[in-house]
ModelCIF file with pLDDT and N, C-alpha, C, O atoms, coordinates in Angstrom:
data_MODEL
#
_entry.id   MODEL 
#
_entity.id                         1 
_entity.type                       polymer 
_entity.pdbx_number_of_molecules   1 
#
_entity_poly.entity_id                      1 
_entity_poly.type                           'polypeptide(L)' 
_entity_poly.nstd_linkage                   no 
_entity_poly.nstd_monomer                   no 
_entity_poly.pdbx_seq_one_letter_code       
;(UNK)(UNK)(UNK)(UNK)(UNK)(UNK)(UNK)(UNK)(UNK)(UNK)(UNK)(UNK)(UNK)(UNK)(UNK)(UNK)
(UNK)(UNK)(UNK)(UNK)(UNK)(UNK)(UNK)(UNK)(UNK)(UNK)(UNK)(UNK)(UNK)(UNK)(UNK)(UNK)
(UNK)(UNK)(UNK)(UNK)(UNK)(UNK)(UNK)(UNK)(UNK)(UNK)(UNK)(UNK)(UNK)(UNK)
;
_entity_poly.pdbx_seq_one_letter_code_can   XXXXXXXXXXXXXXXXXXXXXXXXXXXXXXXXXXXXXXXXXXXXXX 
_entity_poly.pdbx_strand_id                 A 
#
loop_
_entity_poly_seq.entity_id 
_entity_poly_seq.num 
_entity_poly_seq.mon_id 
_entity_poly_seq.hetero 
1 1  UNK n 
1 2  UNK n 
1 3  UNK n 
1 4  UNK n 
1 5  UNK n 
1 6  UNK n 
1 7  UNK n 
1 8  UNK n 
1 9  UNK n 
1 10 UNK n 
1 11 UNK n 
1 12 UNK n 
1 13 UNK n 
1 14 UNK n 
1 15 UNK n 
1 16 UNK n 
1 17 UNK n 
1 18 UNK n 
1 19 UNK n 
1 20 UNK n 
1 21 UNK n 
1 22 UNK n 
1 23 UNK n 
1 24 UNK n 
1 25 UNK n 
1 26 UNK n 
1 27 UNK n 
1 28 UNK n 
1 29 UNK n 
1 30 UNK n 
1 31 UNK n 
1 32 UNK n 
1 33 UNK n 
1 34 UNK n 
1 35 UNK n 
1 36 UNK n 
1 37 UNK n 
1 38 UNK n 
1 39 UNK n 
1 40 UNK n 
1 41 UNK n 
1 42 UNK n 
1 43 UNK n 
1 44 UNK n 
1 45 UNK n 
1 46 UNK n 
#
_struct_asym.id          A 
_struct_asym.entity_id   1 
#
loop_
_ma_qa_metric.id 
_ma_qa_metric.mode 
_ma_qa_metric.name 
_ma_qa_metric.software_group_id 
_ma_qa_metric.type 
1 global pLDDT . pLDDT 
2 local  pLDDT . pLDDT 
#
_ma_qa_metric_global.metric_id      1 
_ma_qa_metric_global.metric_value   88.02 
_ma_qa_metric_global.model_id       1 
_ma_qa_metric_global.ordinal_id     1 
#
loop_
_ma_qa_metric_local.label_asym_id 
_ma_qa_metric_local.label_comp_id 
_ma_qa_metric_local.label_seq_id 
_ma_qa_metric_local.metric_id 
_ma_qa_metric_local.metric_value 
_ma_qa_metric_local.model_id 
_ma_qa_metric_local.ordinal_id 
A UNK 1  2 62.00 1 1  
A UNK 2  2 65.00 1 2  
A UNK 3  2 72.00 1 3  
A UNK 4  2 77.00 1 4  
A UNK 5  2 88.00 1 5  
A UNK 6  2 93.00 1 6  
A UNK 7  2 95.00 1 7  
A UNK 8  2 96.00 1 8  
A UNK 9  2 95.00 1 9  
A UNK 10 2 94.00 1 10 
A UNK 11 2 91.00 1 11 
A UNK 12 2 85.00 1 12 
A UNK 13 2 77.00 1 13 
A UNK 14 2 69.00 1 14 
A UNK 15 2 59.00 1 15 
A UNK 16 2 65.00 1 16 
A UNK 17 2 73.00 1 17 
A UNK 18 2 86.00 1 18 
A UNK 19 2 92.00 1 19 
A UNK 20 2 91.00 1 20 
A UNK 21 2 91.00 1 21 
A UNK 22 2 93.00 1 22 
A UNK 23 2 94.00 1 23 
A UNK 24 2 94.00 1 24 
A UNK 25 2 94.00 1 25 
A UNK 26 2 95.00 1 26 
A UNK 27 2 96.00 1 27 
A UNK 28 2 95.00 1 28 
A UNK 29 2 95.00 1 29 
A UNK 30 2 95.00 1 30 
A UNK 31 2 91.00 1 31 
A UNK 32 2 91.00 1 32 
A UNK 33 2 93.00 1 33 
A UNK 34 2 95.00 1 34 
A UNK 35 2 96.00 1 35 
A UNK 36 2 95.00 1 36 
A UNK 37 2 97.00 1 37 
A UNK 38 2 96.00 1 38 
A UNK 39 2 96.00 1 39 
A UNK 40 2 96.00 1 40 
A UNK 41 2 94.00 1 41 
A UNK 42 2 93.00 1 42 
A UNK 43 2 86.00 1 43 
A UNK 44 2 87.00 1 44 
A UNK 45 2 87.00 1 45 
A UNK 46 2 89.00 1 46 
#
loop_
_atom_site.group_PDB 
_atom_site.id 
_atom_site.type_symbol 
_atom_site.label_atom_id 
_atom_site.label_alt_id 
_atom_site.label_comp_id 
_atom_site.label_asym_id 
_atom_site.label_entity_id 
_atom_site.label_seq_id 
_atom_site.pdbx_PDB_ins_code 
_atom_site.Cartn_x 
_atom_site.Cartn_y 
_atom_site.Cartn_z 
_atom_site.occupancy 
_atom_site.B_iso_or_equiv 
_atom_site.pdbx_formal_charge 
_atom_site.auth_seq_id 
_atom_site.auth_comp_id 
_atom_site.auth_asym_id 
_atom_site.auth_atom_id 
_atom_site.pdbx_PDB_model_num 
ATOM 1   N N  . UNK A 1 1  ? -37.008 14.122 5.910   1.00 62.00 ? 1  UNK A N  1 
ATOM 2   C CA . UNK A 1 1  ? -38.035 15.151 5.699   1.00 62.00 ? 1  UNK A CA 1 
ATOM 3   C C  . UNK A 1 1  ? -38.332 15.374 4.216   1.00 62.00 ? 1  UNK A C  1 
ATOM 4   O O  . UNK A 1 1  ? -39.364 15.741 3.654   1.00 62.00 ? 1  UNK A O  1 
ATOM 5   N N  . UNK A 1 2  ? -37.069 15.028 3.726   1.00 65.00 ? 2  UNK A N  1 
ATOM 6   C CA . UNK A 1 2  ? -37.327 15.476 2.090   1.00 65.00 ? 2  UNK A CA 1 
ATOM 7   C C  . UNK A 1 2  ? -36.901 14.607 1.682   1.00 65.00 ? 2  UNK A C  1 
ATOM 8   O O  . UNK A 1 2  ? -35.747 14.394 2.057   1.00 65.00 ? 2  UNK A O  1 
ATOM 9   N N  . UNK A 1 3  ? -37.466 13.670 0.780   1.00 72.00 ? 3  UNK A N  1 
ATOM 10  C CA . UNK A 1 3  ? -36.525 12.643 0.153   1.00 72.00 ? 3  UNK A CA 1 
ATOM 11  C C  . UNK A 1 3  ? -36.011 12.825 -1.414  1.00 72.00 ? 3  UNK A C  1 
ATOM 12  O O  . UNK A 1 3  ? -36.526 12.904 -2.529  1.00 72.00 ? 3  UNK A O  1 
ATOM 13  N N  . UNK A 1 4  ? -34.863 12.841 -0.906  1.00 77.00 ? 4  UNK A N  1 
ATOM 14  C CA . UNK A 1 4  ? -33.999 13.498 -2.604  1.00 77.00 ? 4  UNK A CA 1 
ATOM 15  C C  . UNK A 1 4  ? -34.235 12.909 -4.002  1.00 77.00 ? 4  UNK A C  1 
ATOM 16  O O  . UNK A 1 4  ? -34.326 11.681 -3.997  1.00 77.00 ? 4  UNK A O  1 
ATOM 17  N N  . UNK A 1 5  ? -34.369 13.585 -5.357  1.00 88.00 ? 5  UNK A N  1 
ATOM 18  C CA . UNK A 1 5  ? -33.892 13.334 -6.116  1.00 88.00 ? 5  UNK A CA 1 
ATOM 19  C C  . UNK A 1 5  ? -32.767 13.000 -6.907  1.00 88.00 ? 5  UNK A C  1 
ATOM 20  O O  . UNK A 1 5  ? -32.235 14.061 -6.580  1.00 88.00 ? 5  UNK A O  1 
ATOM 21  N N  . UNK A 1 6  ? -32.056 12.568 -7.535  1.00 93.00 ? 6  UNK A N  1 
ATOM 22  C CA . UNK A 1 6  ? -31.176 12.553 -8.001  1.00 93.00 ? 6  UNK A CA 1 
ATOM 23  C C  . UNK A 1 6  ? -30.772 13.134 -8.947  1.00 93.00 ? 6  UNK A C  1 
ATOM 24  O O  . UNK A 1 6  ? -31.401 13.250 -9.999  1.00 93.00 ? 6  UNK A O  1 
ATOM 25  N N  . UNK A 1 7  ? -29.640 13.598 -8.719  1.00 95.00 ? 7  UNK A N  1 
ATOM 26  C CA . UNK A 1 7  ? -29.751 14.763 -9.534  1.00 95.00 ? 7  UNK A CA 1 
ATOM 27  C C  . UNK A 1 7  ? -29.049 14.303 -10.687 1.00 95.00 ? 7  UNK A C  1 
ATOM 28  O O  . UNK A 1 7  ? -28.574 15.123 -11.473 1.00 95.00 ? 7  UNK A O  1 
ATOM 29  N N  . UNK A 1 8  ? -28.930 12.993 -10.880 1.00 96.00 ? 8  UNK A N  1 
ATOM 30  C CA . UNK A 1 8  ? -28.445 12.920 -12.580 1.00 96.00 ? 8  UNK A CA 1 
ATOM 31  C C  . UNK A 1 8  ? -29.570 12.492 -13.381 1.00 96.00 ? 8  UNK A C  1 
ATOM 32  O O  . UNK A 1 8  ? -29.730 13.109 -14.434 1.00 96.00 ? 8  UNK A O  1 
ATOM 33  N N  . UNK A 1 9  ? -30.694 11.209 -12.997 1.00 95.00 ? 9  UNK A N  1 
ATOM 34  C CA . UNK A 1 9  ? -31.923 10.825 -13.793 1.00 95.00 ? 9  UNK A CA 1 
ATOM 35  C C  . UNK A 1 9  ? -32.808 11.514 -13.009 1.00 95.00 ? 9  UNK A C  1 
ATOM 36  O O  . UNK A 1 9  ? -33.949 11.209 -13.358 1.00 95.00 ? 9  UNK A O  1 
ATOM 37  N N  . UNK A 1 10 ? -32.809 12.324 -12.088 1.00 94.00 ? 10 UNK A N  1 
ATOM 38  C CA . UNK A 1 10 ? -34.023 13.096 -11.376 1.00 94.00 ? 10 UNK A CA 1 
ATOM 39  C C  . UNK A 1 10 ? -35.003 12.114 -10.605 1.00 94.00 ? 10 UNK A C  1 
ATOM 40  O O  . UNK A 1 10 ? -36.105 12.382 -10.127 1.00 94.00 ? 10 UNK A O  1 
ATOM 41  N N  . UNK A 1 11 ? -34.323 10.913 -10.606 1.00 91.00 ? 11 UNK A N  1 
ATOM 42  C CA . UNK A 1 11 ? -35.540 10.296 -9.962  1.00 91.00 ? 11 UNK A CA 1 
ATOM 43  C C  . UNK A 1 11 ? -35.710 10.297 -8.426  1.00 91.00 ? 11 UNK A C  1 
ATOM 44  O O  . UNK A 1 11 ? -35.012 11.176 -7.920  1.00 91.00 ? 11 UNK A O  1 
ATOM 45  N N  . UNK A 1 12 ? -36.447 9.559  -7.501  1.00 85.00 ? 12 UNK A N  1 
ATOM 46  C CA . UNK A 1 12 ? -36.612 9.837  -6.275  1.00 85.00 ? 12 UNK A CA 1 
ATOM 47  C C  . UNK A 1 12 ? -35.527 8.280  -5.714  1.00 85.00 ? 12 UNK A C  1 
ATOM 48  O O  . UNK A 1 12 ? -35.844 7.101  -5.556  1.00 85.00 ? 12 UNK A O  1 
ATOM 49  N N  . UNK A 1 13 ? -33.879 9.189  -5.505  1.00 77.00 ? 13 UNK A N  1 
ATOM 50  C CA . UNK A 1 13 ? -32.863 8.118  -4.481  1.00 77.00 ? 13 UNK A CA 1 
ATOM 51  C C  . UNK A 1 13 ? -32.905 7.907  -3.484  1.00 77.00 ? 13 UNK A C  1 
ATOM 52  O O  . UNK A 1 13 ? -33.675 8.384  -2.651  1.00 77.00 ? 13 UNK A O  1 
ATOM 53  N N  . UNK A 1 14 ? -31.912 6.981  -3.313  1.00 69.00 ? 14 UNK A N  1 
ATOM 54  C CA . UNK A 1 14 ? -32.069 6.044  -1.760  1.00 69.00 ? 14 UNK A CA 1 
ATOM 55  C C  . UNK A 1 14 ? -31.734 7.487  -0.693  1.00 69.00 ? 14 UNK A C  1 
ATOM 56  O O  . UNK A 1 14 ? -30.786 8.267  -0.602  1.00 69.00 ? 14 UNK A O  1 
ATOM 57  N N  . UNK A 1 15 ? -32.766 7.373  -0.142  1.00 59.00 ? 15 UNK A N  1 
ATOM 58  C CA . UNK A 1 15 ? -32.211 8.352  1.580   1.00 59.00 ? 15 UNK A CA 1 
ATOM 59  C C  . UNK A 1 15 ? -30.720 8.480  1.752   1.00 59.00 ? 15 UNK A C  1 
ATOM 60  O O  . UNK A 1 15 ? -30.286 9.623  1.894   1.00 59.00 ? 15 UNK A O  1 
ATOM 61  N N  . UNK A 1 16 ? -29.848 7.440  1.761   1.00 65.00 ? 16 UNK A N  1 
ATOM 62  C CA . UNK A 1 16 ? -28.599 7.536  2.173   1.00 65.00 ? 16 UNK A CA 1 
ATOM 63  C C  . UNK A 1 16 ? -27.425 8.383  1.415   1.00 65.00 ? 16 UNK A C  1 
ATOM 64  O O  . UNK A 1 16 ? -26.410 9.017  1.705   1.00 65.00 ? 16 UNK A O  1 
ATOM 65  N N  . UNK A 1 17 ? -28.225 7.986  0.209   1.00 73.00 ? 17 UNK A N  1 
ATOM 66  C CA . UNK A 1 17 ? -26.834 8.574  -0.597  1.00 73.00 ? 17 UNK A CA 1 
ATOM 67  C C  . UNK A 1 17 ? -27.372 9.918  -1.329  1.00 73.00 ? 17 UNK A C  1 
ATOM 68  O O  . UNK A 1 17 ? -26.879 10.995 -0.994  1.00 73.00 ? 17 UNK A O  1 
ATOM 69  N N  . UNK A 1 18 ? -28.344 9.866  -2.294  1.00 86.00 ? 18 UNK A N  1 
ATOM 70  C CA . UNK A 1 18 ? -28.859 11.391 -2.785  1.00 86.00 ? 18 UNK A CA 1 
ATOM 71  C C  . UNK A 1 18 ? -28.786 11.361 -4.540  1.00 86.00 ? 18 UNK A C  1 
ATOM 72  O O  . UNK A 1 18 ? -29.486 12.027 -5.303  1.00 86.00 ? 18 UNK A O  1 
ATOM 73  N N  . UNK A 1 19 ? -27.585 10.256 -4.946  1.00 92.00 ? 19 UNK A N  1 
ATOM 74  C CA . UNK A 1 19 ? -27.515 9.663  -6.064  1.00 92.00 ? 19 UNK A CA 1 
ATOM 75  C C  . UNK A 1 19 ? -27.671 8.126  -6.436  1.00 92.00 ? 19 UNK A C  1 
ATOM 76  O O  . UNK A 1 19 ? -26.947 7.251  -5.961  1.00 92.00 ? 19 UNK A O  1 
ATOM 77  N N  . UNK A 1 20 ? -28.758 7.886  -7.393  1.00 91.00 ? 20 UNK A N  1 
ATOM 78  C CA . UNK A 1 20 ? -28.603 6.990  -7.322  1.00 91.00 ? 20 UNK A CA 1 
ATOM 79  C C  . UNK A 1 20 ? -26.894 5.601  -7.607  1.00 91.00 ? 20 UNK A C  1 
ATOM 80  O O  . UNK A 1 20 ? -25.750 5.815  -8.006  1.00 91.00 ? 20 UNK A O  1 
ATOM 81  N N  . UNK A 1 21 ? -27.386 4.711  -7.291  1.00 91.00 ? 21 UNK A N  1 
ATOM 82  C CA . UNK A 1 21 ? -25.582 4.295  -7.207  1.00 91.00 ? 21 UNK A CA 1 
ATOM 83  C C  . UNK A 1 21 ? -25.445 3.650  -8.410  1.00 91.00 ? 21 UNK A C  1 
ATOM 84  O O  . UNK A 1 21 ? -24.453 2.922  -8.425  1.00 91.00 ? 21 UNK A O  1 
ATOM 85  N N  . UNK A 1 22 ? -26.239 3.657  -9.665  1.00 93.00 ? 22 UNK A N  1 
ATOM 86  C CA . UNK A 1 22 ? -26.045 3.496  -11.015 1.00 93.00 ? 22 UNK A CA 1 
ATOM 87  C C  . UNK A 1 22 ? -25.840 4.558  -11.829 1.00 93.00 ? 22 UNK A C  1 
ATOM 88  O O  . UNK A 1 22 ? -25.442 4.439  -12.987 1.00 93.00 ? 22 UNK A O  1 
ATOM 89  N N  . UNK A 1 23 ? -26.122 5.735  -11.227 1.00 94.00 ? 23 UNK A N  1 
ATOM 90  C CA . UNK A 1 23 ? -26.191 7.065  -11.667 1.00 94.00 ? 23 UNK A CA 1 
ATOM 91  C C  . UNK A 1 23 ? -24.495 7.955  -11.066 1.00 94.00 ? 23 UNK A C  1 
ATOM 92  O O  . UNK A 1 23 ? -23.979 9.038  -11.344 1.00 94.00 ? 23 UNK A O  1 
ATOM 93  N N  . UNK A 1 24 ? -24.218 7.134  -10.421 1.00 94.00 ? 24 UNK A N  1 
ATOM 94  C CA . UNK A 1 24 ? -22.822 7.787  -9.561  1.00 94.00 ? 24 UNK A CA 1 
ATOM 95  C C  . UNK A 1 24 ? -21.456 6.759  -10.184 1.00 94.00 ? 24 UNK A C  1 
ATOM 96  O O  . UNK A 1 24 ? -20.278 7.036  -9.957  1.00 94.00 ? 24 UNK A O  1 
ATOM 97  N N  . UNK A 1 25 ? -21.826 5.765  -10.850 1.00 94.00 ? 25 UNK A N  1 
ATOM 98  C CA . UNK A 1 25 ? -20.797 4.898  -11.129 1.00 94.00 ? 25 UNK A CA 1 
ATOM 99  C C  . UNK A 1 25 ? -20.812 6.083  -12.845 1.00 94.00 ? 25 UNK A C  1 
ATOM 100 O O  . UNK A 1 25 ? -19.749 6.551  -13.255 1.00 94.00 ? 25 UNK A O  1 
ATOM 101 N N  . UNK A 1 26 ? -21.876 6.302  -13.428 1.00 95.00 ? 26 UNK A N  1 
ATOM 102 C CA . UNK A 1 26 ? -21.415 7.397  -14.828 1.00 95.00 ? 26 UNK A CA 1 
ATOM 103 C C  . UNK A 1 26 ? -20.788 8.815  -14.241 1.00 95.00 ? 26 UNK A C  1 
ATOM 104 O O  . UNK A 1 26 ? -20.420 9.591  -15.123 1.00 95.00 ? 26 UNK A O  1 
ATOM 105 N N  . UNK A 1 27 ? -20.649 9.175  -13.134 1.00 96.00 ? 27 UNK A N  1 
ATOM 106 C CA . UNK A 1 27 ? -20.122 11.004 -12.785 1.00 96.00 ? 27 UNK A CA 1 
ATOM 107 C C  . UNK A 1 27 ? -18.420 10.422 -12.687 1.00 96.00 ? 27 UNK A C  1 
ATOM 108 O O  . UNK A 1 27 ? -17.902 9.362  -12.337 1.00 96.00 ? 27 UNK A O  1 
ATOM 109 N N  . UNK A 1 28 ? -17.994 11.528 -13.116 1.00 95.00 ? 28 UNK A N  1 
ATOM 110 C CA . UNK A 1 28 ? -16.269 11.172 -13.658 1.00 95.00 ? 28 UNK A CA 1 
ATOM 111 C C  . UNK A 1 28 ? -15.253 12.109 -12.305 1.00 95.00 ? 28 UNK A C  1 
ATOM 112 O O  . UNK A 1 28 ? -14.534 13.086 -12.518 1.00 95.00 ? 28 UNK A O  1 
ATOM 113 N N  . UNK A 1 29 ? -15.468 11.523 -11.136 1.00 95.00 ? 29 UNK A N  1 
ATOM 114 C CA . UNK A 1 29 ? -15.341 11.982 -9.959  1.00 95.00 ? 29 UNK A CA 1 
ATOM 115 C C  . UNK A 1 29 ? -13.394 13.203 -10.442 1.00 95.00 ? 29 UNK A C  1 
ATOM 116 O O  . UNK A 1 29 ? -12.543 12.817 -11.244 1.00 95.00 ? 29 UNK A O  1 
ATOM 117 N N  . UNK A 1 30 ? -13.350 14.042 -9.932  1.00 95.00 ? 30 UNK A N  1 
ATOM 118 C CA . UNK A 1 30 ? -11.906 14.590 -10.491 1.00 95.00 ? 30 UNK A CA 1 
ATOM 119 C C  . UNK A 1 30 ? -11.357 13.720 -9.002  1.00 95.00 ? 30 UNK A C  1 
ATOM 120 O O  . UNK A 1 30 ? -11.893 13.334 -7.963  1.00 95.00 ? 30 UNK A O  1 
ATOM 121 N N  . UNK A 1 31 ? -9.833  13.683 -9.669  1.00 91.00 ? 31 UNK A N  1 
ATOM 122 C CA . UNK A 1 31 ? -9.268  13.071 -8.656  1.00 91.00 ? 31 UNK A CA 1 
ATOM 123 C C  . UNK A 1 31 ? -7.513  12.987 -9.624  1.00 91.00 ? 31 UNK A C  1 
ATOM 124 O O  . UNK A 1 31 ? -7.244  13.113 -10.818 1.00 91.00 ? 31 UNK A O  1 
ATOM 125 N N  . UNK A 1 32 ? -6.812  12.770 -8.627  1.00 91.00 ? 32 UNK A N  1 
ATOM 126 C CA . UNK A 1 32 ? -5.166  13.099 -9.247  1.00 91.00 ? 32 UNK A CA 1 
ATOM 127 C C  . UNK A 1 32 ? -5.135  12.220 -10.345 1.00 91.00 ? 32 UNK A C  1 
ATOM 128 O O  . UNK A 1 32 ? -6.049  11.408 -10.490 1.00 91.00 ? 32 UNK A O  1 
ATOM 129 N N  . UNK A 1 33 ? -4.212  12.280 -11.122 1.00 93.00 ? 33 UNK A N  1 
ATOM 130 C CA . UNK A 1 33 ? -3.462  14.283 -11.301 1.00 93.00 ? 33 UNK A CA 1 
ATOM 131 C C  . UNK A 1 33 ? -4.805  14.954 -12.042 1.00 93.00 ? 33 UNK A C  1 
ATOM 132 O O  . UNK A 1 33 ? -5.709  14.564 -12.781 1.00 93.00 ? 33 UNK A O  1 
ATOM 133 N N  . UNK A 1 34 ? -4.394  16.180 -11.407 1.00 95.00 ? 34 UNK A N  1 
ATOM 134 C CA . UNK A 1 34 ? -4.919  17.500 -11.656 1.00 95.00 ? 34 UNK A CA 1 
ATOM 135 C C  . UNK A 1 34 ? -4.241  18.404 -11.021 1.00 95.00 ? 34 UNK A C  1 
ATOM 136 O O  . UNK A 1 34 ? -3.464  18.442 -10.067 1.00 95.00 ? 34 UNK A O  1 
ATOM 137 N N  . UNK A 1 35 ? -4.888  19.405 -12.047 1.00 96.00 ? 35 UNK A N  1 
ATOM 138 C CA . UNK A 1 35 ? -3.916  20.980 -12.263 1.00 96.00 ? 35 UNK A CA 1 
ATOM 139 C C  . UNK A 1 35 ? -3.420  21.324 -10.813 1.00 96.00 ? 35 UNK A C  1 
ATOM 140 O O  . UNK A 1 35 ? -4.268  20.947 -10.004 1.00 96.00 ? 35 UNK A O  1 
ATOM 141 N N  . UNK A 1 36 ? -2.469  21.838 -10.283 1.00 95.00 ? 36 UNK A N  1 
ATOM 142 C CA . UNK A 1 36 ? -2.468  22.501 -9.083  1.00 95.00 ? 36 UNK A CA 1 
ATOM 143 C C  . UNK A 1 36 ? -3.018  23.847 -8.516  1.00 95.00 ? 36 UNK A C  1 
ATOM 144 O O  . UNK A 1 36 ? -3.003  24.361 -7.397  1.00 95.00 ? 36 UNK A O  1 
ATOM 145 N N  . UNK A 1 37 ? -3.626  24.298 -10.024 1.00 97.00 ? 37 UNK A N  1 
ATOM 146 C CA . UNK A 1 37 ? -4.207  25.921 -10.180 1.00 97.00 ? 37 UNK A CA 1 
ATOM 147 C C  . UNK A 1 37 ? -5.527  26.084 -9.586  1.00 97.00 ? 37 UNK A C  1 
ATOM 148 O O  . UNK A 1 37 ? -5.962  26.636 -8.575  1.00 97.00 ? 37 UNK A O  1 
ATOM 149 N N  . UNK A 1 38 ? -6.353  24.969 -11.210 1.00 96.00 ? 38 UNK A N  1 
ATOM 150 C CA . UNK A 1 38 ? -7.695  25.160 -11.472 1.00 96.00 ? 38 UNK A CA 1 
ATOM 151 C C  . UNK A 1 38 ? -8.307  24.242 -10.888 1.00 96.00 ? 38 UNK A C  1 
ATOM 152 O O  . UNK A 1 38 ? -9.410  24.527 -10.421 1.00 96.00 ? 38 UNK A O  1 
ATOM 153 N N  . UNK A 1 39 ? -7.761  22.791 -10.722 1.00 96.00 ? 39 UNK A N  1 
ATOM 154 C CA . UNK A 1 39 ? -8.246  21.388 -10.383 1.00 96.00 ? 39 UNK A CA 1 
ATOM 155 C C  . UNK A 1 39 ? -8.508  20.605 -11.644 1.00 96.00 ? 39 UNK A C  1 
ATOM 156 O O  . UNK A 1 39 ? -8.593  19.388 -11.478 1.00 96.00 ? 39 UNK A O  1 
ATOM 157 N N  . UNK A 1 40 ? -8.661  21.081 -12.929 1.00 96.00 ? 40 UNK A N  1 
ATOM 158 C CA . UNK A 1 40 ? -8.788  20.369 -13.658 1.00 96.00 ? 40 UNK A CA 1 
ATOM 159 C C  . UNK A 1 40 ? -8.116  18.935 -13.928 1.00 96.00 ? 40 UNK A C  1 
ATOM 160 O O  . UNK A 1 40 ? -7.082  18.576 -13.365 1.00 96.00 ? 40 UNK A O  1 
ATOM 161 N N  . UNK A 1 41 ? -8.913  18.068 -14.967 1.00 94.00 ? 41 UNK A N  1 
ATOM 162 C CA . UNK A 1 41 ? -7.966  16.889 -14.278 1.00 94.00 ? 41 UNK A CA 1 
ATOM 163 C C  . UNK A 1 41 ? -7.146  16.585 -15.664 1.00 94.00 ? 41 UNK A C  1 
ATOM 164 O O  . UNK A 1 41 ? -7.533  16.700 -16.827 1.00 94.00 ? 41 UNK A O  1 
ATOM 165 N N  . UNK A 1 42 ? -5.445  16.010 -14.965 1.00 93.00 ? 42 UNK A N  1 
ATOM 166 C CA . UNK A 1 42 ? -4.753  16.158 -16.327 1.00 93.00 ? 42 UNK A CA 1 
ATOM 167 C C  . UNK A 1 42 ? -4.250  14.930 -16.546 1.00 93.00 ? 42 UNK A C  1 
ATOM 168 O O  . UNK A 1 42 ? -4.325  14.320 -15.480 1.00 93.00 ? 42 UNK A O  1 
ATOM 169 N N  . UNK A 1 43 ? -3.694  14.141 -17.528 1.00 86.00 ? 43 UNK A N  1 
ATOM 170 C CA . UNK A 1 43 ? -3.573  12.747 -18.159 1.00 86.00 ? 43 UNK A CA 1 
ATOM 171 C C  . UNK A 1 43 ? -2.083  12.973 -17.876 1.00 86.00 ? 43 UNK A C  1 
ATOM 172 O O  . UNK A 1 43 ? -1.764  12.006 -17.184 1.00 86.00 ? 43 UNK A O  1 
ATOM 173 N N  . UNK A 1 44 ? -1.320  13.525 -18.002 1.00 87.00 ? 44 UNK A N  1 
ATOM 174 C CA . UNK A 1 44 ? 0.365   13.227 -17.549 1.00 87.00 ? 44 UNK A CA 1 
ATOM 175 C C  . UNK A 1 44 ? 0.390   13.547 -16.150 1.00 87.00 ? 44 UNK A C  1 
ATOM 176 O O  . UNK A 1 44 ? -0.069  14.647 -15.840 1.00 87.00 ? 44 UNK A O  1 
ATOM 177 N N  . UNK A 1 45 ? 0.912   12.676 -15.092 1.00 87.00 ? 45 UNK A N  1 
ATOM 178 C CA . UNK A 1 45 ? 1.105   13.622 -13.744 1.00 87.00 ? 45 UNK A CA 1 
ATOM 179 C C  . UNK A 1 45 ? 2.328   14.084 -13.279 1.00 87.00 ? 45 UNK A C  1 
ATOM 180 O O  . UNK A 1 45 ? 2.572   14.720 -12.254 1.00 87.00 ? 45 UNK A O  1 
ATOM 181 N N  . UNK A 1 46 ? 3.320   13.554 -14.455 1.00 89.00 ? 46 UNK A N  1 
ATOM 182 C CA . UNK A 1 46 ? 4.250   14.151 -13.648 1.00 89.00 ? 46 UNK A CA 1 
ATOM 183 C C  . UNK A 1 46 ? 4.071   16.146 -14.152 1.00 89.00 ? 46 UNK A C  1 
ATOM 184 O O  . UNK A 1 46 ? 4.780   16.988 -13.601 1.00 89.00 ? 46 UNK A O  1 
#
């Protein structure tokens, strides 16, 4: 019904995904380790 922009270059993305997939390989997804608090993401895990 609506076909998305993307919301990192704003342009008009593929139906499926919503970002484009050159535009999603630059977003710095958080993922372990991170904080157990805030989520922030931290470089030592232990």
């Amino acid at each position: 019904l609506y076909p998305p922009h993307c919301p990192v270059c704003d342009k008009v993305a593929l139906p499926k995904d919503g970002i484009c997939p050159q535009c999603r390989k630059k977003l710095n997804f958080i993922s372990e380790p991170f904080c157990m608090k805030c989520g922030k993401p931290i470089s030592d895990a232990r």
